[in-house]
N, C-alpha and C. Protein backbone atom coordinates (compact mmCIF):
# COMPACT_ATOMS: atom_id res chain seq x y z
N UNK A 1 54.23 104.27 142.81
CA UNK A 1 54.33 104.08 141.37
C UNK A 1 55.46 103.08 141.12
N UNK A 2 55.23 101.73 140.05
CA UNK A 2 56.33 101.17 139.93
C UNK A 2 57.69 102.08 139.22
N UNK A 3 58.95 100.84 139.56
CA UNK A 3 59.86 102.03 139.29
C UNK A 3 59.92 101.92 137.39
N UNK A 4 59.46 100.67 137.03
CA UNK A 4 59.47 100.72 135.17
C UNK A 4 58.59 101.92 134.60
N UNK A 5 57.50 102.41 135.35
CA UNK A 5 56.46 103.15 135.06
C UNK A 5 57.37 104.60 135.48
N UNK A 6 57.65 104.62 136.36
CA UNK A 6 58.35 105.81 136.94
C UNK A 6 59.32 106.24 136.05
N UNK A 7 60.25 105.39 135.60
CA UNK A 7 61.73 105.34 134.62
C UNK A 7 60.92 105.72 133.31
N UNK A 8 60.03 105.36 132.68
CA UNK A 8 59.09 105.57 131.36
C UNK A 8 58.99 106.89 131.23
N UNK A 9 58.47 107.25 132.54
CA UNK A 9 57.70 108.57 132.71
C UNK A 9 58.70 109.98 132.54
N UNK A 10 60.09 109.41 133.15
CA UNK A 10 60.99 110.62 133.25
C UNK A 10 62.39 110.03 131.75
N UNK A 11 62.14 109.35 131.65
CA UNK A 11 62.55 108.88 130.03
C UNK A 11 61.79 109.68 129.09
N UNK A 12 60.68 109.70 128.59
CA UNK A 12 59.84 110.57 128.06
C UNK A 12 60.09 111.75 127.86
N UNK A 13 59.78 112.20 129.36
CA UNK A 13 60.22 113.89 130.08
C UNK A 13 61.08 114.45 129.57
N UNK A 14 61.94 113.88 129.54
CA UNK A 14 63.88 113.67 130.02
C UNK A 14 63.87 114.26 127.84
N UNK A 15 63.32 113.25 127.19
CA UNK A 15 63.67 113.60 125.81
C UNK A 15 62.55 114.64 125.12
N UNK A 16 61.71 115.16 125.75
CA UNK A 16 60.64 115.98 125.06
C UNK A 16 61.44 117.22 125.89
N UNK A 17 61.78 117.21 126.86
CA UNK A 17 62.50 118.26 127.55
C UNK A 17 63.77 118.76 126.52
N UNK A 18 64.53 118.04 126.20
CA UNK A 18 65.72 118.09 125.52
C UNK A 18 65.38 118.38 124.46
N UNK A 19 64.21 117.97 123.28
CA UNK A 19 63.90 118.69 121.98
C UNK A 19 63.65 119.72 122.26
N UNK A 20 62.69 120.40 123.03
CA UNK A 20 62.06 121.63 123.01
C UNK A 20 62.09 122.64 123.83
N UNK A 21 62.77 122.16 125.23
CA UNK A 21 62.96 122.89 126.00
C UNK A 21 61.75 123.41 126.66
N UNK A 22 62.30 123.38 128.52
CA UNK A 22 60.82 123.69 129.44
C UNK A 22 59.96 124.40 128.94
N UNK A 23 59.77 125.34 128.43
CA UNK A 23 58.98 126.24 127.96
C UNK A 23 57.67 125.40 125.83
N UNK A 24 58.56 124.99 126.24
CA UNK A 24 58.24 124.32 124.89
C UNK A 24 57.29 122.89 124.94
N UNK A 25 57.17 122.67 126.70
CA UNK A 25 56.68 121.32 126.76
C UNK A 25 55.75 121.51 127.31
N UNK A 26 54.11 120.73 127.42
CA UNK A 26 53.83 120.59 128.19
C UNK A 26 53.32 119.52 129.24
N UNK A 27 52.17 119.26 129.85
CA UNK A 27 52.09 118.03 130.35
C UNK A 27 51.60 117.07 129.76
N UNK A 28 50.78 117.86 129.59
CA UNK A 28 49.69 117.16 128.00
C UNK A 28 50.31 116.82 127.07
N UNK A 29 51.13 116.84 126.63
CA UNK A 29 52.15 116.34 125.19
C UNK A 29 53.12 115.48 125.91
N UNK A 30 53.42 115.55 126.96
CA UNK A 30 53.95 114.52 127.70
C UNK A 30 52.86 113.48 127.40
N UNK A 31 51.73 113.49 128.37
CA UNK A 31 51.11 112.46 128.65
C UNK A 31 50.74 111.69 127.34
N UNK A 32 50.58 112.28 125.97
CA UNK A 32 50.29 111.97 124.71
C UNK A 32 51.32 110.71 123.93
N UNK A 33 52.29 111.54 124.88
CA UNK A 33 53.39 111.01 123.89
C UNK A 33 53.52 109.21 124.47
N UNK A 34 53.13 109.29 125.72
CA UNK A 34 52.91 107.69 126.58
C UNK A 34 51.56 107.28 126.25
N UNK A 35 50.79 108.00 125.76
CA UNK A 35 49.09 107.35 126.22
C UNK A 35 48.70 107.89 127.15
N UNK A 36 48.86 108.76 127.53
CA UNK A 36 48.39 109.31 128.85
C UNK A 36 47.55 110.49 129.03
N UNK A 37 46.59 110.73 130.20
CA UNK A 37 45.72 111.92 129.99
C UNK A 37 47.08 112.76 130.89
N UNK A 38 46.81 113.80 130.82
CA UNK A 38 47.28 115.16 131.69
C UNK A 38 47.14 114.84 133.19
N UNK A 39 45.74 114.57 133.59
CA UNK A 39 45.61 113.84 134.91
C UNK A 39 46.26 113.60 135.20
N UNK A 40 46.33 111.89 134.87
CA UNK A 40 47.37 110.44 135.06
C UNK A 40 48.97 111.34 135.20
N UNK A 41 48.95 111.90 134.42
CA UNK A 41 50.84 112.17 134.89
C UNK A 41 50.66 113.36 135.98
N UNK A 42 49.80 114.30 136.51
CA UNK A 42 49.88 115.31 137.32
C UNK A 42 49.42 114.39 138.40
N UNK A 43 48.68 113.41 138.40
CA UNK A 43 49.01 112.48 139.74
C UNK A 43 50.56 111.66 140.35
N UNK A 44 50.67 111.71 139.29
CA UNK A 44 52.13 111.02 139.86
C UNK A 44 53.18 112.16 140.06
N UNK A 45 52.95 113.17 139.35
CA UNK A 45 53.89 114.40 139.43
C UNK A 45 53.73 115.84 140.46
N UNK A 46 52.45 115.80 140.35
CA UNK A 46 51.64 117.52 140.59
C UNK A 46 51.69 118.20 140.07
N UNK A 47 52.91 118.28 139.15
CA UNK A 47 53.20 119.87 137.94
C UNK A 47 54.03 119.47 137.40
N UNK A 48 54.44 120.09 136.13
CA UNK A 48 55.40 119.84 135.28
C UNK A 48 56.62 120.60 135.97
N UNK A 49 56.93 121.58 136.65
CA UNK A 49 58.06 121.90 137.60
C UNK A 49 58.19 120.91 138.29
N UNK A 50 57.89 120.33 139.05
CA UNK A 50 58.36 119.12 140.17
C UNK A 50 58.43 117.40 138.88
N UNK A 51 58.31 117.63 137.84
CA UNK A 51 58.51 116.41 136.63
C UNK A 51 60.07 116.88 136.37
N UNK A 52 60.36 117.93 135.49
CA UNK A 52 60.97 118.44 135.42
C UNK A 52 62.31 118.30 136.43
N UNK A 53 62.11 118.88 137.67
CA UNK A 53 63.04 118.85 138.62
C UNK A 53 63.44 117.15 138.74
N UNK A 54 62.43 116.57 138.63
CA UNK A 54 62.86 115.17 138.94
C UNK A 54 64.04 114.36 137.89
N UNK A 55 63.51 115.40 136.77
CA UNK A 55 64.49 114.95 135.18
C UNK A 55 65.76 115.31 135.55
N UNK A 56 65.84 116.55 136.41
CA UNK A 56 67.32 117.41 136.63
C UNK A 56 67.61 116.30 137.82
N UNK A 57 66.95 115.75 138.55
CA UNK A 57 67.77 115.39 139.55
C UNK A 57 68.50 114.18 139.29
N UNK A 58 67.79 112.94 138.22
CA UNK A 58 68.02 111.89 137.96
C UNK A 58 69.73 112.22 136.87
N UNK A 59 69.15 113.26 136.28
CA UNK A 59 70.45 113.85 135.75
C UNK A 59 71.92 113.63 136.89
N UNK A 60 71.41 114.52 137.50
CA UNK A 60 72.57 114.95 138.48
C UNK A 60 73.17 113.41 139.08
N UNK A 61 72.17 112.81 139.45
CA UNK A 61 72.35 111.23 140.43
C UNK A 61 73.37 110.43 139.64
N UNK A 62 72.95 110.46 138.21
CA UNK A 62 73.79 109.91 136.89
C UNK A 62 75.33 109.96 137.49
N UNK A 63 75.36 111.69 137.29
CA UNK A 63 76.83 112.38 137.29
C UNK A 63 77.37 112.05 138.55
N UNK A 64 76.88 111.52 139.93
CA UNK A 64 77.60 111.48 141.14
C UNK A 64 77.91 110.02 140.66
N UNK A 65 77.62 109.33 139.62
CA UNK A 65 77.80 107.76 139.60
C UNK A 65 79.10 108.15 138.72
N UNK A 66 79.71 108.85 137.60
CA UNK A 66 80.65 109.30 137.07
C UNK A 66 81.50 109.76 137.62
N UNK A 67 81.45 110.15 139.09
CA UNK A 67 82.32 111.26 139.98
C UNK A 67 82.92 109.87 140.34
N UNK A 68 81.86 109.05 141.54
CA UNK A 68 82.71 108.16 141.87
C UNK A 68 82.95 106.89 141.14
N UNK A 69 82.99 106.84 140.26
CA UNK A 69 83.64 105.74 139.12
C UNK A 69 85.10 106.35 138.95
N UNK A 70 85.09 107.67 139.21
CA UNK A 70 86.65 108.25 138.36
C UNK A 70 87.75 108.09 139.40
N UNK A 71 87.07 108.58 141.29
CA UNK A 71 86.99 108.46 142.17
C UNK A 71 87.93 106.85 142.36
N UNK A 72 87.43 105.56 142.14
CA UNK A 72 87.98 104.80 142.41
C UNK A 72 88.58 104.26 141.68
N UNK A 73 89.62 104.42 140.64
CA UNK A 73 90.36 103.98 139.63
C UNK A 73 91.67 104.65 140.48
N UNK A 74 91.85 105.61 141.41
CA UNK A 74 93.23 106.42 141.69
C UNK A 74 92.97 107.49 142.89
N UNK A 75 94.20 107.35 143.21
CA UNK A 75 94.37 108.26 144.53
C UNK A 75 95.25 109.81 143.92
N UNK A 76 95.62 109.61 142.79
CA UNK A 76 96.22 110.81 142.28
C UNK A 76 95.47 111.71 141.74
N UNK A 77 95.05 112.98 142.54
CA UNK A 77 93.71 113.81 141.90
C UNK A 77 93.73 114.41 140.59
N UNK A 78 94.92 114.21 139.98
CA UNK A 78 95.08 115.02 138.50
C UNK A 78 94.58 113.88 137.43
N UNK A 79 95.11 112.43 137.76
CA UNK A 79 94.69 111.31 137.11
C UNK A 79 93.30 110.81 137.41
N UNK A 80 92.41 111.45 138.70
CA UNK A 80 90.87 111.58 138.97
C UNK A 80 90.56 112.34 138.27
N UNK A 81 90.75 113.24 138.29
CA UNK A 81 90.14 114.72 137.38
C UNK A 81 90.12 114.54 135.67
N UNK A 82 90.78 113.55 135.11
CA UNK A 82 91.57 113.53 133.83
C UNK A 82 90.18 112.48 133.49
N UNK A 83 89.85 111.29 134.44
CA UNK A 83 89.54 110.10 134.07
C UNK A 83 87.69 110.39 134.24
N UNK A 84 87.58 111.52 134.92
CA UNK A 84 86.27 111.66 135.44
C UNK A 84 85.69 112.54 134.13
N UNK A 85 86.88 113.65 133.61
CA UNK A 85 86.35 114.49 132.24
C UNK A 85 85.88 113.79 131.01
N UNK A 86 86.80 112.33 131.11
CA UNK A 86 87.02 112.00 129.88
C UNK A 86 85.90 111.06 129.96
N UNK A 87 84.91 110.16 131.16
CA UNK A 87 84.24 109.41 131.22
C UNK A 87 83.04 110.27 131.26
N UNK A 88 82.96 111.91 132.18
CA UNK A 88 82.04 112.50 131.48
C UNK A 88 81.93 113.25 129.71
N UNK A 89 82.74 112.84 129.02
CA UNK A 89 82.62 112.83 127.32
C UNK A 89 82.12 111.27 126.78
N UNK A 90 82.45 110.50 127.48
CA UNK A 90 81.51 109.28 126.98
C UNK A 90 80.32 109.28 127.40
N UNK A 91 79.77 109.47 128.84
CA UNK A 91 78.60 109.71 129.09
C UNK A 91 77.78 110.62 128.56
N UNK A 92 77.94 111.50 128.01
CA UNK A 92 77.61 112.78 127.38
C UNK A 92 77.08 111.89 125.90
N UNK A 93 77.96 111.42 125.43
CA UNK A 93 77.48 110.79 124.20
C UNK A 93 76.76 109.87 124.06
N UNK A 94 77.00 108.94 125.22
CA UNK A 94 75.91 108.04 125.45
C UNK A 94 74.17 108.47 125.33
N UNK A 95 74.04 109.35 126.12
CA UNK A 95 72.73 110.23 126.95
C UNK A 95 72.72 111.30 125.98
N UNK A 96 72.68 111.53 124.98
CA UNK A 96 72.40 112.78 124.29
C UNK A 96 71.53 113.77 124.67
N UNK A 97 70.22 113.04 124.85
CA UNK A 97 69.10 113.51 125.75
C UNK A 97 69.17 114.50 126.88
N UNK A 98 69.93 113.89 127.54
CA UNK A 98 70.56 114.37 128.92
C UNK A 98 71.64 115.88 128.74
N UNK A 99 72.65 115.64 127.44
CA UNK A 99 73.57 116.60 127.15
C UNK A 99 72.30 118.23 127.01
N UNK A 100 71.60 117.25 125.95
CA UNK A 100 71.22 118.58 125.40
C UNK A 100 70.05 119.28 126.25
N UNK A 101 69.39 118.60 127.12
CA UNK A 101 69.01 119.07 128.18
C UNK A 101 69.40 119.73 129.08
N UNK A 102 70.66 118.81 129.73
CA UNK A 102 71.93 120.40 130.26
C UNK A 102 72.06 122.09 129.81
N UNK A 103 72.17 121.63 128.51
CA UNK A 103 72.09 123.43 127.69
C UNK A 103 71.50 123.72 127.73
N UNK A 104 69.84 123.57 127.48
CA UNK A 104 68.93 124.30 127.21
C UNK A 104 68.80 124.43 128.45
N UNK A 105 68.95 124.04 129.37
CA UNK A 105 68.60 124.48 130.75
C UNK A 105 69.47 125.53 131.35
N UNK A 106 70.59 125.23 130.62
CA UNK A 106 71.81 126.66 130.77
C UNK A 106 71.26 128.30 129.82
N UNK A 107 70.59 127.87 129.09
CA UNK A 107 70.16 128.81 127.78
C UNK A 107 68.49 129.58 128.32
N UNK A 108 68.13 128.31 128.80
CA UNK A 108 66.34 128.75 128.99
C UNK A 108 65.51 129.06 130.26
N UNK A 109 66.66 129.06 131.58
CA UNK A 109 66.52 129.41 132.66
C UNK A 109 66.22 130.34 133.38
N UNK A 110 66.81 131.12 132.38
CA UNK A 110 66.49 132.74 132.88
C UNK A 110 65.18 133.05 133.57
N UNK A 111 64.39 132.79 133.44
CA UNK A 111 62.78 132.96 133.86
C UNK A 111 62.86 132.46 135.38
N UNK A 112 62.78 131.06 135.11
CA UNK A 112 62.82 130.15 136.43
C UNK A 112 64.10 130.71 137.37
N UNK A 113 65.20 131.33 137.53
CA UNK A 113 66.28 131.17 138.31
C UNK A 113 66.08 131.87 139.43
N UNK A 114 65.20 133.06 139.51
CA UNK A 114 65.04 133.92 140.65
C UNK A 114 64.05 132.88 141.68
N UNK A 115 63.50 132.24 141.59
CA UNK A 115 62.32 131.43 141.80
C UNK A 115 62.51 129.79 142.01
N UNK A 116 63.73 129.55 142.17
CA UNK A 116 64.51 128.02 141.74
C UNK A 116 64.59 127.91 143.59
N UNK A 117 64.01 126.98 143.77
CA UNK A 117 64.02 126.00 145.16
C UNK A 117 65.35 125.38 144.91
N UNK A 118 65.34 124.37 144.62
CA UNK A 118 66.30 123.68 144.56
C UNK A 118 67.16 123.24 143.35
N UNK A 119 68.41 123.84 143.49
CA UNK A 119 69.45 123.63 142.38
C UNK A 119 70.17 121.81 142.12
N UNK A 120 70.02 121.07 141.22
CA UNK A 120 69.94 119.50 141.60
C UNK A 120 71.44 119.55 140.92
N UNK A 121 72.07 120.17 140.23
CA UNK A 121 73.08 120.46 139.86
C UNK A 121 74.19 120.74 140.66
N UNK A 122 74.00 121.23 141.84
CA UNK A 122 75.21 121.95 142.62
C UNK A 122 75.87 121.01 143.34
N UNK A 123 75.62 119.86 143.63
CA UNK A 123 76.14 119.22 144.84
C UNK A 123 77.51 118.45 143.53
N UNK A 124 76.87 118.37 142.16
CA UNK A 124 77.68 117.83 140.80
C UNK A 124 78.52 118.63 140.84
N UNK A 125 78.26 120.34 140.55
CA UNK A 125 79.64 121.15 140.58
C UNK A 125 80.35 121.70 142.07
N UNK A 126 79.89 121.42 143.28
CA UNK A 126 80.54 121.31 144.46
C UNK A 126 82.00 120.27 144.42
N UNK A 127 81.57 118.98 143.70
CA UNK A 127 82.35 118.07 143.82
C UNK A 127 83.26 118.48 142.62
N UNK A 128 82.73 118.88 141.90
CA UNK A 128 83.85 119.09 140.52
C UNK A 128 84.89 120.35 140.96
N UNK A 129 84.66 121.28 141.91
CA UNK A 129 85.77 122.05 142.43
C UNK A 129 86.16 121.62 143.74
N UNK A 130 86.02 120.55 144.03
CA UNK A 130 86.73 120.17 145.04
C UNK A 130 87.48 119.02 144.40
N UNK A 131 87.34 118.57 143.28
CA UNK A 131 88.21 117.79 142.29
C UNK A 131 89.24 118.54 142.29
N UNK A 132 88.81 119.47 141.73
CA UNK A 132 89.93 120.53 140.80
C UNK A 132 90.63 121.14 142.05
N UNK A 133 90.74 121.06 143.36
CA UNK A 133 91.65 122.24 144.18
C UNK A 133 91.60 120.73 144.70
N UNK A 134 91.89 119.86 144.57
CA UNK A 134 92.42 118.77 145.24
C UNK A 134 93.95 118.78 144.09
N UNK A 135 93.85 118.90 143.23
CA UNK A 135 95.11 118.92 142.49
C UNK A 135 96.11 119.81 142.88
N UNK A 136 97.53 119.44 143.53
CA UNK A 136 98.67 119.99 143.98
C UNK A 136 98.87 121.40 143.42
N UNK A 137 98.95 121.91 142.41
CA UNK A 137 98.80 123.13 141.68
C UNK A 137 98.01 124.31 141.79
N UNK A 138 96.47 123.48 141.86
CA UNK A 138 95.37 124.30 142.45
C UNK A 138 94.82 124.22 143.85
N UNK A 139 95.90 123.97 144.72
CA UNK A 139 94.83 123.76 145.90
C UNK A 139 94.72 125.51 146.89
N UNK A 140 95.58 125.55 146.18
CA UNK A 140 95.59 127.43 146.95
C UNK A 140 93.96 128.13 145.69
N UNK A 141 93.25 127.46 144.53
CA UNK A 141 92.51 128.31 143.56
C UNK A 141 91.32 128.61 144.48
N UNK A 142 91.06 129.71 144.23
CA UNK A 142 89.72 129.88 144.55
C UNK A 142 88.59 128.92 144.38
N UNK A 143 87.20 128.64 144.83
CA UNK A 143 85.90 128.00 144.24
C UNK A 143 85.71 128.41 142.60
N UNK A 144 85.79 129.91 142.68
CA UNK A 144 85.77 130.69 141.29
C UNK A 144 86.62 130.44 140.50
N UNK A 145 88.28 130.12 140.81
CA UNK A 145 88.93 130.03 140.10
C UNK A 145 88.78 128.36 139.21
N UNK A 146 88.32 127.47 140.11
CA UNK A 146 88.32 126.10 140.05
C UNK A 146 86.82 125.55 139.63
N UNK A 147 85.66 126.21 139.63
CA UNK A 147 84.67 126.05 138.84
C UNK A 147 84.93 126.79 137.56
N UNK A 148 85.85 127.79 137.66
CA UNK A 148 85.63 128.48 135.66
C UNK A 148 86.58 127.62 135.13
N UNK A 149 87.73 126.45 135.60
CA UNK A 149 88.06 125.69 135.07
C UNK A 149 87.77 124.69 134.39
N UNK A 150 86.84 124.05 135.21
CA UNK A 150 85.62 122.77 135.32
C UNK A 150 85.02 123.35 134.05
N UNK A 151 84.65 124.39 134.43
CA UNK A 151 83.24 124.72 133.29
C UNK A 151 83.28 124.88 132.01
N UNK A 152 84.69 125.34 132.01
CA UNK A 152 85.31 125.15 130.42
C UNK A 152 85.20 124.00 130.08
N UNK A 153 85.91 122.98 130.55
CA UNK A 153 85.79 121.52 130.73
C UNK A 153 84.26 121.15 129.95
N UNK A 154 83.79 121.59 130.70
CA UNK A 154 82.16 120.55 130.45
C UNK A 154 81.68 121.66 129.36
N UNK A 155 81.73 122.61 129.19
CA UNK A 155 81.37 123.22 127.93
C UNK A 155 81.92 122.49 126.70
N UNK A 156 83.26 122.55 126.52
CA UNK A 156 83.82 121.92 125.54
C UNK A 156 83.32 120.34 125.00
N UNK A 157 83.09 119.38 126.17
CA UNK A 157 82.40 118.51 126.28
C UNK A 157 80.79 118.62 126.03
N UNK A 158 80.41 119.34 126.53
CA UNK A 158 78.70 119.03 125.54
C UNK A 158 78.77 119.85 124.93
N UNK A 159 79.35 120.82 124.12
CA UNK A 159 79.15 121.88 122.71
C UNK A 159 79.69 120.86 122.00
N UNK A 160 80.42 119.88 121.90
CA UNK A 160 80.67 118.91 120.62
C UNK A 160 79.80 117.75 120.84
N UNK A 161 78.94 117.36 121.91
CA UNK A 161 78.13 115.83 121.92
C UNK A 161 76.69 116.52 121.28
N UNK A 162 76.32 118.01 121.28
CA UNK A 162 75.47 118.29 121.01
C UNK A 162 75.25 118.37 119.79
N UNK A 163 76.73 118.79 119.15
CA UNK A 163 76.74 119.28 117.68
C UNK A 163 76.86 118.13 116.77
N UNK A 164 76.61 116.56 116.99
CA UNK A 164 76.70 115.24 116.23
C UNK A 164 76.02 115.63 115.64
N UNK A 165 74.39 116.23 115.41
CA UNK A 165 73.91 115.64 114.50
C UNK A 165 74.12 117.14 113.37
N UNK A 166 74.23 118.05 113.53
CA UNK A 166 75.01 119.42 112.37
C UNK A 166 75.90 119.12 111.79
N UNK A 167 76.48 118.80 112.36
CA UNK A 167 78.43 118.19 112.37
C UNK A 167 78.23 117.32 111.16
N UNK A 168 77.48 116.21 111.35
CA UNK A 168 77.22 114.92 110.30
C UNK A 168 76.72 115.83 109.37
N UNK A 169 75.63 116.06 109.42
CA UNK A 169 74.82 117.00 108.06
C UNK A 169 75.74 117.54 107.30
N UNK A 170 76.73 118.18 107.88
CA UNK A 170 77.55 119.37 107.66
C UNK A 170 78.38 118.36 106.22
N UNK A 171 78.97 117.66 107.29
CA UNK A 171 80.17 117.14 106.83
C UNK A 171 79.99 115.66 106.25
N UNK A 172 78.97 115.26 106.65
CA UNK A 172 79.26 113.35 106.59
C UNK A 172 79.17 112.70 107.65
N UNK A 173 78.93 111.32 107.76
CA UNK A 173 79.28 110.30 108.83
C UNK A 173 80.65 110.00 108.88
N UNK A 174 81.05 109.70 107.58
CA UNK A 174 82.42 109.30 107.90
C UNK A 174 83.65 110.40 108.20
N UNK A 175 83.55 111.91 107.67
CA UNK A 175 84.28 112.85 108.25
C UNK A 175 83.89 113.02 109.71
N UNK A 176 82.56 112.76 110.43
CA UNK A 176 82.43 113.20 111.59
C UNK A 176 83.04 111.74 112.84
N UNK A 177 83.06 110.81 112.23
CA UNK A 177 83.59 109.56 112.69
C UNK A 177 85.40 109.95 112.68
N UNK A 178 85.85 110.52 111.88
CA UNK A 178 87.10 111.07 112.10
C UNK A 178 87.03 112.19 113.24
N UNK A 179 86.33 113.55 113.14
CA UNK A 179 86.53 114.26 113.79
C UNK A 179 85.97 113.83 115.06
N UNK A 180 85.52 112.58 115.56
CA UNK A 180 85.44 112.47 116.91
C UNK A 180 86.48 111.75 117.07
N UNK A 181 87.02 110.71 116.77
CA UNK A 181 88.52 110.68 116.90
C UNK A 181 89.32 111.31 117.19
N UNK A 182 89.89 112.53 116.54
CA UNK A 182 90.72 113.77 116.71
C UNK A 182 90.42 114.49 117.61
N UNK A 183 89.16 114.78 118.39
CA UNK A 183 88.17 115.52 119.05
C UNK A 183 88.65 114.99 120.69
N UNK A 184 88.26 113.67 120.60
CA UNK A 184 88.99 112.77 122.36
C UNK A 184 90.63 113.43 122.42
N UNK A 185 91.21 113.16 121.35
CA UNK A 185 92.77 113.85 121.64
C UNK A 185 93.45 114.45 122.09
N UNK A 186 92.54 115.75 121.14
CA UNK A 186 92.62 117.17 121.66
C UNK A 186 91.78 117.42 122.59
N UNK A 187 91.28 117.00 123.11
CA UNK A 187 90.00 117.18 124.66
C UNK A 187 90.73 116.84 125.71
N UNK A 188 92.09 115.46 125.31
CA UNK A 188 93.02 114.84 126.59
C UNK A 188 93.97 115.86 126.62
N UNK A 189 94.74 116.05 125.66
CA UNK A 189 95.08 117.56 126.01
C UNK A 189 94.95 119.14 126.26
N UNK A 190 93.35 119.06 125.87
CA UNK A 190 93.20 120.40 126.65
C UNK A 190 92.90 120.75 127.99
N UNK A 191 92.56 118.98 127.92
CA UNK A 191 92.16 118.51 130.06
C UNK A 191 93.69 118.67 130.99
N UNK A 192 94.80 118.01 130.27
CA UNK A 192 96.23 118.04 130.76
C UNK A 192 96.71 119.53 130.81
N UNK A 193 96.52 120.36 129.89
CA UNK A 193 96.66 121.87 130.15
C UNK A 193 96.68 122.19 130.87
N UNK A 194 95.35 122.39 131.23
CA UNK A 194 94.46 123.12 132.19
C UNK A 194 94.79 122.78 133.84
N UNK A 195 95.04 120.94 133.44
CA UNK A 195 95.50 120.56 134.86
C UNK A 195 96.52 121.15 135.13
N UNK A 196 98.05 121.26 134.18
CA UNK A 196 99.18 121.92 134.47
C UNK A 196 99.50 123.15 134.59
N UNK A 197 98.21 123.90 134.14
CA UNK A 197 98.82 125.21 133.69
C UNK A 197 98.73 126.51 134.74
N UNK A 198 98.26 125.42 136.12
CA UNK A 198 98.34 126.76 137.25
C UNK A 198 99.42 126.37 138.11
């Protein structure tokens, strides 16, 4: 399959996934949404689980490109860890698609998790606690102690990239154009905390 056709296909995926969540999609409304019969995409796919997985993995591939972008700016792991949170809050906003796909996949999993081959996520949070116990402070933390760090981290980070479009409704464009302003601030210091506070 070419790779423009391929990229189309999990572009698509990737945002019908994120409105409605796995359960909410199917192949056929996939294929609709391109021109496509059900066939045509279960040939290139076999099932909407292995489409799907491919959405999570391209996800994940993203985030190892964010790891090592943060990765080569510094040899100081607190100023890695700082630069990698804060570039995953731009990426997050960039990819909305992608954010809100993250959650619902945190939210709508339950079904699939006993039954999950392959986790495309883990090798992303492997590296994110080996970020975090690379820092002088935490290098005695547990995995546990140093993923519930992380995870705060990235919660805080997609519970506000998700909430743009409430947030606006709520409030405005131009109050929410402030509160993302104020929002990076307090995100650099709740990242510096966290780094200092073991």
């Amino acid at each position: 399959m070419a790779r423009d056709t391929r990229t189309q296909f999990l572009d698509e995926a990737e945002a019908l996934f994120a409105q409605r969540g796995f359960y909410g999609v199917s192949i056929a409304a996939i294929g609709d949404a391109m021109g496509l019969t059900k066939q045509a995409l279960l040939h290139h796919f076999d099932s909407k689980e292995k489409l799907y997985g491919e959405v999570l993995k391209r996800i994940s591939e993203s985030f190892d490109g964010v790891v090592e972008k943060a990765a080569a700016g510094t040899d100081d792991p607190r100023a890695r860890l700082r630069a990698f949170l804060l570039q995953l809050y731009t990426a997050s906003g960039d990819r909305p698609s992608q954010t809100q796909l993250l959650m619902r996949e945190l939210l709508d999993n339950r079904r699939r998790a006993d039954t999950a081959g392959t986790w495309y996520l883990k090798r992303f949070l492997e590296h994110l606690i080996a970020m975090v116990q690379a820092i002088p402070n935490w290098q005695d933390a547990s995995d546990a102690e140093a993923l519930s760090f992380a995870y705060q981290m990235i919660g805080a980070i997609n519970y506000f990239q998700i909430s743009q479009p409430t947030l606006t409704g709520i409030f405005g464009g131009a109050e929410y154009t402030a509160l993302e302003q104020a929002y990076r601030g307090q995100l650099e210091r709740l990242i510096d905390a966290g780094i200092a506070a073991r």
